[in-house]
Protein backbone atom coordinates (compact mmCIF):
# COMPACT_ATOMS: atom_id res chain seq x y z
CA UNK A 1 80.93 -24.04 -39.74
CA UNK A 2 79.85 -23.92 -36.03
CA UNK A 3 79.79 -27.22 -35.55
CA UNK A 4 83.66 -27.33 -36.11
CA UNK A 5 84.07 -24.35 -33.56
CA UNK A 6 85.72 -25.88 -30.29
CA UNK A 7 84.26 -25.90 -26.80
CA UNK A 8 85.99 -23.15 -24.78
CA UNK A 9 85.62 -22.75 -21.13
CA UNK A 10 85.09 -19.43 -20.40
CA UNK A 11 85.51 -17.05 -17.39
CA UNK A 12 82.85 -14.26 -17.12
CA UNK A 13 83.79 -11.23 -14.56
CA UNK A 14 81.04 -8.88 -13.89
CA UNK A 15 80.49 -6.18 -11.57
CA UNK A 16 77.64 -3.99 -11.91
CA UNK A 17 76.03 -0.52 -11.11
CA UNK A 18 75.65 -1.32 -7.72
CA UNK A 19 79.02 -1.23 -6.90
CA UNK A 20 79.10 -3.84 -4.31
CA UNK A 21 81.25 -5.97 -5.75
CA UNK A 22 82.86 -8.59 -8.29
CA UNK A 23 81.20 -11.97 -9.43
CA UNK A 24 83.04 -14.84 -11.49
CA UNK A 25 81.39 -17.44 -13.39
CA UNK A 26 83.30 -20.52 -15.35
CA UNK A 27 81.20 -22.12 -18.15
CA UNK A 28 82.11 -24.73 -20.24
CA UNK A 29 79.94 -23.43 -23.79
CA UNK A 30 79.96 -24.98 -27.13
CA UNK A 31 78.63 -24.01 -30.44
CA UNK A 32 76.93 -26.68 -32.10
CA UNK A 33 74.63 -26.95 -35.38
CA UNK A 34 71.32 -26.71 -33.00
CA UNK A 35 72.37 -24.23 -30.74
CA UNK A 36 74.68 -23.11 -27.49
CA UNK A 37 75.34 -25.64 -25.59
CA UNK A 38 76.41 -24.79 -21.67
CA UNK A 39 77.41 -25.99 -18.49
CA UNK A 40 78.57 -24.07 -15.40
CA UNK A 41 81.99 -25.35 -13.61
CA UNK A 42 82.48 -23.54 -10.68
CA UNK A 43 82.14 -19.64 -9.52
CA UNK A 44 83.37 -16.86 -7.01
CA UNK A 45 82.72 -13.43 -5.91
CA UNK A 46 84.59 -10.80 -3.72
CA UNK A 47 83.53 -7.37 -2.28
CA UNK A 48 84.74 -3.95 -2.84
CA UNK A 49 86.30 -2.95 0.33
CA UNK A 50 84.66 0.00 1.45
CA UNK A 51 86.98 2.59 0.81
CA UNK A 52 87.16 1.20 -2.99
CA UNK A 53 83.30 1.51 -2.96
CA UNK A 54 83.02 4.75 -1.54
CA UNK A 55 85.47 6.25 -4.06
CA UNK A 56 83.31 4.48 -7.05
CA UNK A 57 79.99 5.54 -5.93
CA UNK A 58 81.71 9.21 -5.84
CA UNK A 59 83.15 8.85 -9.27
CA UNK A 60 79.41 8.27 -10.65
CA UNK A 61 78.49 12.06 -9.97
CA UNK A 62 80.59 15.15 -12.12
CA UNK A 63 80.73 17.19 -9.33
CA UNK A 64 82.47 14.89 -7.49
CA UNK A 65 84.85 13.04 -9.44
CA UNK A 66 88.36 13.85 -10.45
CA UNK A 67 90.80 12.15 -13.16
CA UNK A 68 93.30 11.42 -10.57
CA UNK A 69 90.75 8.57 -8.53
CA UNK A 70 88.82 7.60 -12.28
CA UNK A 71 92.91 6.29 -13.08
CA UNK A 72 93.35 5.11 -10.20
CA UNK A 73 90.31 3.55 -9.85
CA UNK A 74 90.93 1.85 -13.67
CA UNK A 75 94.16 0.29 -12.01
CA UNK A 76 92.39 -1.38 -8.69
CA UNK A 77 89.56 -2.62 -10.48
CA UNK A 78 91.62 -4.48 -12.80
CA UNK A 79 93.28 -5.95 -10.38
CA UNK A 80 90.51 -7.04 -8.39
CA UNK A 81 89.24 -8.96 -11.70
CA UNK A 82 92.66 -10.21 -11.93
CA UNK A 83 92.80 -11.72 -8.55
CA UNK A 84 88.92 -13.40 -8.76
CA UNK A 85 90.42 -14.71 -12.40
CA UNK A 86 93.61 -15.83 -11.45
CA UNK A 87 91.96 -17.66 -8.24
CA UNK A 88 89.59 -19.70 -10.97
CA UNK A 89 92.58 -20.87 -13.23
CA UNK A 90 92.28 -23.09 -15.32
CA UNK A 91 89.97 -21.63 -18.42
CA UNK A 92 90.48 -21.03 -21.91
CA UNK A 93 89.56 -16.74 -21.60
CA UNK A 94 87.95 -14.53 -19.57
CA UNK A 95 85.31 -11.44 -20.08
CA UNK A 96 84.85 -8.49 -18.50
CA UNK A 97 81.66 -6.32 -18.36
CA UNK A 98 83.99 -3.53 -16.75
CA UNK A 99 82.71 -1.50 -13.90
CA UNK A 100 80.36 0.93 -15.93
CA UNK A 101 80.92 4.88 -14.21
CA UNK A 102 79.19 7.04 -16.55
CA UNK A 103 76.38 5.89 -19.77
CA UNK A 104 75.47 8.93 -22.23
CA UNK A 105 73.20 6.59 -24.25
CA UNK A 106 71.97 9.33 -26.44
CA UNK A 107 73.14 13.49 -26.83
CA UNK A 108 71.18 15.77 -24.34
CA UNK A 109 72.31 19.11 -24.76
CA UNK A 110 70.11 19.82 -21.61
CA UNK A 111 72.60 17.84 -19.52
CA UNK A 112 76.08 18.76 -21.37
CA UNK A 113 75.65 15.09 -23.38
CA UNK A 114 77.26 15.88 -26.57
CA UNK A 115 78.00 12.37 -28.17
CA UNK A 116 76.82 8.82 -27.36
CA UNK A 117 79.41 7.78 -25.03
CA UNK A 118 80.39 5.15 -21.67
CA UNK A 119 83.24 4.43 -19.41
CA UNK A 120 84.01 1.28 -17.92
CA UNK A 121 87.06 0.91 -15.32
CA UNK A 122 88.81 -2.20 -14.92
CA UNK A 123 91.84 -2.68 -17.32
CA UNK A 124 92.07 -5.64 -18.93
CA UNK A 125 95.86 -5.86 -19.76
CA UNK A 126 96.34 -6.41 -16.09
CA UNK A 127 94.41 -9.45 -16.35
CA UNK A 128 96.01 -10.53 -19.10
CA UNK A 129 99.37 -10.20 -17.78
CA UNK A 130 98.09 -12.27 -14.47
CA UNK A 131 96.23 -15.17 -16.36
CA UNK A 132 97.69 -15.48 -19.57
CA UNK A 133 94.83 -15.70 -21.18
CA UNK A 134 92.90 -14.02 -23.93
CA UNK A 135 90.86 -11.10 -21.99
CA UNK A 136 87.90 -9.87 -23.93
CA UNK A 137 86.30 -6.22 -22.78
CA UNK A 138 84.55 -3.46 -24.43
CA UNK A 139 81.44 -4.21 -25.68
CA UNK A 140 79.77 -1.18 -25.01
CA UNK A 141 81.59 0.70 -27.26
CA UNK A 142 81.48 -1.46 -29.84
CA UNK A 143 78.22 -1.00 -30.38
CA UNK A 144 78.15 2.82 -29.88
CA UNK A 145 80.49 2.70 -32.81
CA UNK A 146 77.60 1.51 -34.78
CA UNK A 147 75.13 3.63 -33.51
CA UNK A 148 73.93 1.59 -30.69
CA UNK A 149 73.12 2.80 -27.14
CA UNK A 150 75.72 0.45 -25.89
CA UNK A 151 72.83 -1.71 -23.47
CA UNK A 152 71.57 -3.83 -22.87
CA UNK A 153 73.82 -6.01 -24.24
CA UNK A 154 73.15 -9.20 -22.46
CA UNK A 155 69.95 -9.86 -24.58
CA UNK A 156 71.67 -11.44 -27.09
CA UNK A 157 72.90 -14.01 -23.81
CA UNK A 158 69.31 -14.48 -23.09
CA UNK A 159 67.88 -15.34 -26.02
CA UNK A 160 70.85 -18.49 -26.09
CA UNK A 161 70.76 -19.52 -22.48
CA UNK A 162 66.97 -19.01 -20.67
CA UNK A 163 64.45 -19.05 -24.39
CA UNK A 164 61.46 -21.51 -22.91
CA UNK A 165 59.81 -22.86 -26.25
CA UNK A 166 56.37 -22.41 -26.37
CA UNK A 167 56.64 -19.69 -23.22
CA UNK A 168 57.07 -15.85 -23.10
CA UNK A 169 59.67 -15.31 -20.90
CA UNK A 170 60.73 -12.75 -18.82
CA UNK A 171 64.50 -12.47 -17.53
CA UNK A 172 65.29 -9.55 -15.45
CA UNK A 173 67.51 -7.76 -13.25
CA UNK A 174 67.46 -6.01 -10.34
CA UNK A 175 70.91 -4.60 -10.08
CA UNK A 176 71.48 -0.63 -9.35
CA UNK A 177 69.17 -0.09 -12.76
CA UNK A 178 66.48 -2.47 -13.55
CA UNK A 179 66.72 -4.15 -17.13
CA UNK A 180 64.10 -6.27 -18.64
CA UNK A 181 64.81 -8.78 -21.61
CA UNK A 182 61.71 -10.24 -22.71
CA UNK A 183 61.86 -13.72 -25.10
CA UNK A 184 58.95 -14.21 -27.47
CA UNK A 185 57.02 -17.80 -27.08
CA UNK A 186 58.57 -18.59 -31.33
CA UNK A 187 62.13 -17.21 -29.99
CA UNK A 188 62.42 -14.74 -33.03
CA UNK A 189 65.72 -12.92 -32.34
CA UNK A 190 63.32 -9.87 -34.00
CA UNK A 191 60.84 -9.91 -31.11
CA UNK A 192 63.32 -10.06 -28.95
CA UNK A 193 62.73 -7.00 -26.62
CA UNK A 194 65.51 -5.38 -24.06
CA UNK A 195 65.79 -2.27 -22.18
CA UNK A 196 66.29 -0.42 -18.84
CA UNK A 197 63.10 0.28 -17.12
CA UNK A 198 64.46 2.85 -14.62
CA UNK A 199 65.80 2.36 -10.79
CA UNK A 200 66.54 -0.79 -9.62
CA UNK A 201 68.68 -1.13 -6.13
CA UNK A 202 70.16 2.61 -6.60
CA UNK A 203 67.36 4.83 -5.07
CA UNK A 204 66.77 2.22 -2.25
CA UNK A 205 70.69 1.62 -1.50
CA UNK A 206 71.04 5.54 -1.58
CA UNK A 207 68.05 5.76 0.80
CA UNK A 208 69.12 2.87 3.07
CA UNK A 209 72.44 4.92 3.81
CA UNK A 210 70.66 8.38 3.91
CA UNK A 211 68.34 7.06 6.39
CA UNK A 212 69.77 4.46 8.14
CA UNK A 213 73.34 4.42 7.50
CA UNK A 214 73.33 0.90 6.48
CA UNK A 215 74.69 0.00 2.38
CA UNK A 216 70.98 -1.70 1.37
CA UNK A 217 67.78 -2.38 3.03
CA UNK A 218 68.98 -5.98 3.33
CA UNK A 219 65.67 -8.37 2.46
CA UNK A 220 63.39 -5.24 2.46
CA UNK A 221 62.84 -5.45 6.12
CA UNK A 222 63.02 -1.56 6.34
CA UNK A 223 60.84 -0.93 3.37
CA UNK A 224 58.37 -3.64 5.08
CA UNK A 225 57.92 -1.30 8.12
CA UNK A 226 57.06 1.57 6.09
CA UNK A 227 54.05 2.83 4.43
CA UNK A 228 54.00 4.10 0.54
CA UNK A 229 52.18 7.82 0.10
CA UNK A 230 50.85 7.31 -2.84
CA UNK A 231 50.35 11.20 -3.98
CA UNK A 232 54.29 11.20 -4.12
CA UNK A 233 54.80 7.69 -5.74
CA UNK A 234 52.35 9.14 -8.96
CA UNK A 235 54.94 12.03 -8.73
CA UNK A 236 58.09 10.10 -8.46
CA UNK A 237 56.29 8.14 -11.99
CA UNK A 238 56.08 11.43 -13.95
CA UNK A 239 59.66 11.16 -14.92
CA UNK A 240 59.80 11.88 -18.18
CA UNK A 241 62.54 8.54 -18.73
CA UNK A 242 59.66 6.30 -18.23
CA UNK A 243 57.49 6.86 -21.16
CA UNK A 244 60.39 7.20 -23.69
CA UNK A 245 59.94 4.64 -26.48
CA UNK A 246 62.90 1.99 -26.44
CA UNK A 247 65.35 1.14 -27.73
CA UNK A 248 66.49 2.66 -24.12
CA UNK A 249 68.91 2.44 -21.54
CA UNK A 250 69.97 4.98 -18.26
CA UNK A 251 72.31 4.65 -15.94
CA UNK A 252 72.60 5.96 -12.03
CA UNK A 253 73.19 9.77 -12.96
CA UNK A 254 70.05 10.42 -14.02
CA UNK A 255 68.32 8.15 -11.36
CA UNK A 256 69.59 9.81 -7.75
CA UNK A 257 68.12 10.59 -4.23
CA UNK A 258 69.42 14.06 -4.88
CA UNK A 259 66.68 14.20 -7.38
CA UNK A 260 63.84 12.43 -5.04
CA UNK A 261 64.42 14.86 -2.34
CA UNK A 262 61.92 17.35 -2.71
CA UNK A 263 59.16 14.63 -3.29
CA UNK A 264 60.51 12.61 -0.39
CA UNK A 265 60.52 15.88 2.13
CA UNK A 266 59.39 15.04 5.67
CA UNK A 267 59.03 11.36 4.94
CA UNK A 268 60.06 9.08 7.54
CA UNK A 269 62.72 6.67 6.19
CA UNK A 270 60.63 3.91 6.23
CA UNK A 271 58.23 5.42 4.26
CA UNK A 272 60.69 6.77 1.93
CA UNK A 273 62.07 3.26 1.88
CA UNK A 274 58.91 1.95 1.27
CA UNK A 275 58.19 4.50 -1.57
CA UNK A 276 61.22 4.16 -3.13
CA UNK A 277 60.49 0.63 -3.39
CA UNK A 278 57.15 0.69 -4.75
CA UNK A 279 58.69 3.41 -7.73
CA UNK A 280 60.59 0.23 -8.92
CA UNK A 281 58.47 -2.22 -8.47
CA UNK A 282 55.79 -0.22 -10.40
CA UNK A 283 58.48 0.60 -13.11
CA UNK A 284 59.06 -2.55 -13.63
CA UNK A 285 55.13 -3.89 -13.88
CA UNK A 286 54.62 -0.90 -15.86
CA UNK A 287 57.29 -2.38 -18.69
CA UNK A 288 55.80 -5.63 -18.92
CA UNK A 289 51.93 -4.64 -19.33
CA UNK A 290 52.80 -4.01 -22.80
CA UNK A 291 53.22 -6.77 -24.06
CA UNK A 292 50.65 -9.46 -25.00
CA UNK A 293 51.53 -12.47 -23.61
CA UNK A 294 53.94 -13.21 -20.45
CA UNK A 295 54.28 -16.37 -18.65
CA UNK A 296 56.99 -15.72 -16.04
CA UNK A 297 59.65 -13.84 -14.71
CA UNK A 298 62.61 -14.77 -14.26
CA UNK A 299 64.70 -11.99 -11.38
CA UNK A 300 68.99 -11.86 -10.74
CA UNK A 301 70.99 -9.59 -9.50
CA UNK A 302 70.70 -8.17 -5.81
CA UNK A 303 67.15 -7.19 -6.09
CA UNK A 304 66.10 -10.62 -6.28
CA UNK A 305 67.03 -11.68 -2.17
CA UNK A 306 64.54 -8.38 -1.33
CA UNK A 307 61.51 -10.11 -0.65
CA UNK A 308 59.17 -6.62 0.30
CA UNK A 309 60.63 -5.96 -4.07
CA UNK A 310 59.94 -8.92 -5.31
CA UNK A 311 56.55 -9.83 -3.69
CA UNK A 312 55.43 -5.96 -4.95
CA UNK A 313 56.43 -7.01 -8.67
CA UNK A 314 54.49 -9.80 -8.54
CA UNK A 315 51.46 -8.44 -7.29
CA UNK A 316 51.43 -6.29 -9.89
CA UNK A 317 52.11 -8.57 -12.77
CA UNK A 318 50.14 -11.22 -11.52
CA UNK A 319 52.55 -13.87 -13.12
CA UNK A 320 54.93 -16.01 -11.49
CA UNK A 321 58.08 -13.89 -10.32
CA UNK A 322 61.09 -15.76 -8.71
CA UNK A 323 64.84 -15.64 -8.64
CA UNK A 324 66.38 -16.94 -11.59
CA UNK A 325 67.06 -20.80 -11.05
CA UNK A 326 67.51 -22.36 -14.83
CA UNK A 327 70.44 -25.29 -15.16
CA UNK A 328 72.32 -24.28 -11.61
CA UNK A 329 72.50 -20.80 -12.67
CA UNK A 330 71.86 -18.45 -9.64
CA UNK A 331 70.68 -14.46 -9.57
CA UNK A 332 73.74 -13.40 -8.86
CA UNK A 333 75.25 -15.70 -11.75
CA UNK A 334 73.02 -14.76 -14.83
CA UNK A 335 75.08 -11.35 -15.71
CA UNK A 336 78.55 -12.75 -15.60
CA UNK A 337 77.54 -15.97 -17.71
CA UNK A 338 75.80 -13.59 -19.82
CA UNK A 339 79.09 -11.90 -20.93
CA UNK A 340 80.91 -14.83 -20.62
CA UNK A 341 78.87 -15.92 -24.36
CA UNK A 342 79.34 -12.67 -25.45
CA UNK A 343 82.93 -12.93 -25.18
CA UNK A 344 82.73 -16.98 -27.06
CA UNK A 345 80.98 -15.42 -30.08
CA UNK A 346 83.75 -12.53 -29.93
CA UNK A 347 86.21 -15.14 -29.82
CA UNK A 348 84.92 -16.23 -32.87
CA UNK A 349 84.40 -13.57 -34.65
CA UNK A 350 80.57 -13.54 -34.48
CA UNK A 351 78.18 -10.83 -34.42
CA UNK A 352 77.07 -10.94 -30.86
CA UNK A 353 74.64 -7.88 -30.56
CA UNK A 354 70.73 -7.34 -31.25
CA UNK A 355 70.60 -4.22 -33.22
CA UNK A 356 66.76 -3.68 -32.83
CA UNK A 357 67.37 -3.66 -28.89
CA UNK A 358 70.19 -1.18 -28.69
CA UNK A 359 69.22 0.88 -31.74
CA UNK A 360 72.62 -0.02 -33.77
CA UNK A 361 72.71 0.58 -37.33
CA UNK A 362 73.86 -3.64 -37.65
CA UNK A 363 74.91 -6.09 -35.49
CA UNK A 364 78.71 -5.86 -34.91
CA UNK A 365 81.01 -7.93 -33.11
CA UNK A 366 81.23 -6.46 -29.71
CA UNK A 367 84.24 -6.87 -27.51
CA UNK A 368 88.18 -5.97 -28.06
CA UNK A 369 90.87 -8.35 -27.12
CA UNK A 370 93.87 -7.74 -25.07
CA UNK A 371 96.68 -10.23 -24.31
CA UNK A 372 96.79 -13.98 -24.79
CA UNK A 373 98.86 -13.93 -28.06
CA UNK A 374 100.77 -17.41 -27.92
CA UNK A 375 101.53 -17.35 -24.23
């Protein structure tokens, strides 16, 4: 049957937990009888002004949010997508990750977490009405339906585009939260293995404008000048989200310099920085030690252009750690082609989640479709 399925060229929107921003990628991607098949066309990106991310990044904490910006918010967002979309015309549908606000992953009575539950802004019908296409969204919840944590969803992606036969791979990202998808050397879809290892860019971002009003400690020059106190790195590594056994996933409320503070007390901010930087770049080599075999690493999202990051990571994985640079694909392109697949198999009607990496009762077809009925 998949070999009949038609090549589509798709348009995957993502914006992620950093909250910088919007990137596009176009992808031609076919279905055949031996696998996906892919090629990227073209791709864009645009900023959140800074009044749009200043409202977002105040939306991410209870105390400070209100219903009247979260609708608002929904609105802009979607027509930010809409504009990036509409500016890549001609494609066959587009995705959208949605501009994730608040993840319960799992009840937590301790922090008022009744049900599994996420929010996304960024409504799809008014991309729809702008492209007049099929616009595919909400996979999270799709997979909370079945009893999923909702992430990380883009394993499924990873397996099709980046498995290296014979090698155990490593693809990662460094966005706000770090997320690891490790492949398997036989590509088993079973030993496929996927979760958030903790902070990524949010503690250092946080820091950065705490310290040095600036929005990220661009290339990790500030982090460079500092030195890490080790005594409160060990400390900072005693939260209790680190050992948990995954399936796992977190999300920027529960990883926040409101919560370093007392550790990070009378710290310059280079040495904060420079903490801060070593707590994810230890996270991160802590998540990969267990398994047997690991050949390389491949790094997207921002964290990947911070060089102080990425040259800590691979000193303490002593494997070969570089931005991700498979078939043209950039960092900043691997999430947004990543949904972009998930929204082909949706298309199709195929299941497009890994159960044993989001804790699902089955694999479900993740995504809901809005617009694009015969225009």
């Amino acid at each position: 049957m998949r070999g009949a399925l038609p090549a589509k060229t798709v348009l995957g929107v993502m914006s992620g937990t950093s909250c910088d921003g919007v990137d596009a990628v176009k992808v031609k991607l076919e279905l055949t009888p031996t696998g996906l098949e892919w090629e990227v066309l073209d791709r864009g990106s645009t900023s959140y002004t800074p009044g749009t991310r200043e409202r977002l990044l105040r939306s991410l904490d209870p105390e400070s949010s209100d219903v009247s910006t979260l609708t608002q918010l929904h609105a802009e967002v979607g027509d930010l997508y809409a504009d990036l979309a509409q500016s890549l015309l001609p494609f066959d549908l587009t995705v959208l990750s949605g501009q994730t606000v608040y993840h319960i992953p799992r009840p937590d009575p301790a922090r008022g977490w009744q049900v599994r539950a996420t929010l996304q802004l960024g409504e799809p019908a008014r991309v729809a009405e702008r492209v007049r296409r099929p616009v595919y969204a909400g996979f999270r919840q799709s997979d909370m339906a079945a009893g999923g944590q909702g992430a990380p969803l883009v394993a499924f992606a990873d397996l099709k585009l980046f498995y290296e036969p014979g090698r155990a791979v490593g693809v990662h990202n460094l966005g706000g939260i770090s997320n690891l998808t490790y492949l398997p050397p036989d590509g088993d879809p079973d030993g496929v293995v996927a979760f958030d290892t903790g902070p990524g860019n949010c503690l250092l971002d946080e820091a950065a404008a705490h310290y040095f009003g600036r929005d990220y400690d661009a290339g990790g020059r500030l982090a460079a000048r500092g030195r890490v106190d080790e005594a409160v790195l060990a400390r900072l590594l005693t939260h209790p989200y680190y050992t948990l056994p995954y399936p796992k996933t977190t999300g920027r409320e529960v990883f926040t310099l409101a919560a370093c503070r007392d550790a990070l007390t009378d710290m310059t901010g280079h040495d904060a920085l420079a903490t801060l930087t070593a707590l994810t770049a230890e996270s991160v080599a802590r998540a990969y030690r267990q398994f047997p075999v690991l050949d390389r690493v491949w790094v997207a999202g921002g964290g990947a252009h911070n060089d102080t990051l990425m040259a800590q990571v691979q000193v303490r994985l002593g494997v070969p750690v570089a931005p991700l640079a498979v078939q043209g694909v950039t960092a900043r392109d691997r999430e947004a082609l990543c949904f972009a697949v998930l929204g082909l198999y949706a298309h199709f009607g195929l299941p497009n989640t890994l159960p044993r990496v989001t804790g699902a009762r089955r694999a479900v077809v993740a995504g809901t479709r809005t617009g694009g009925w015969g225009d």
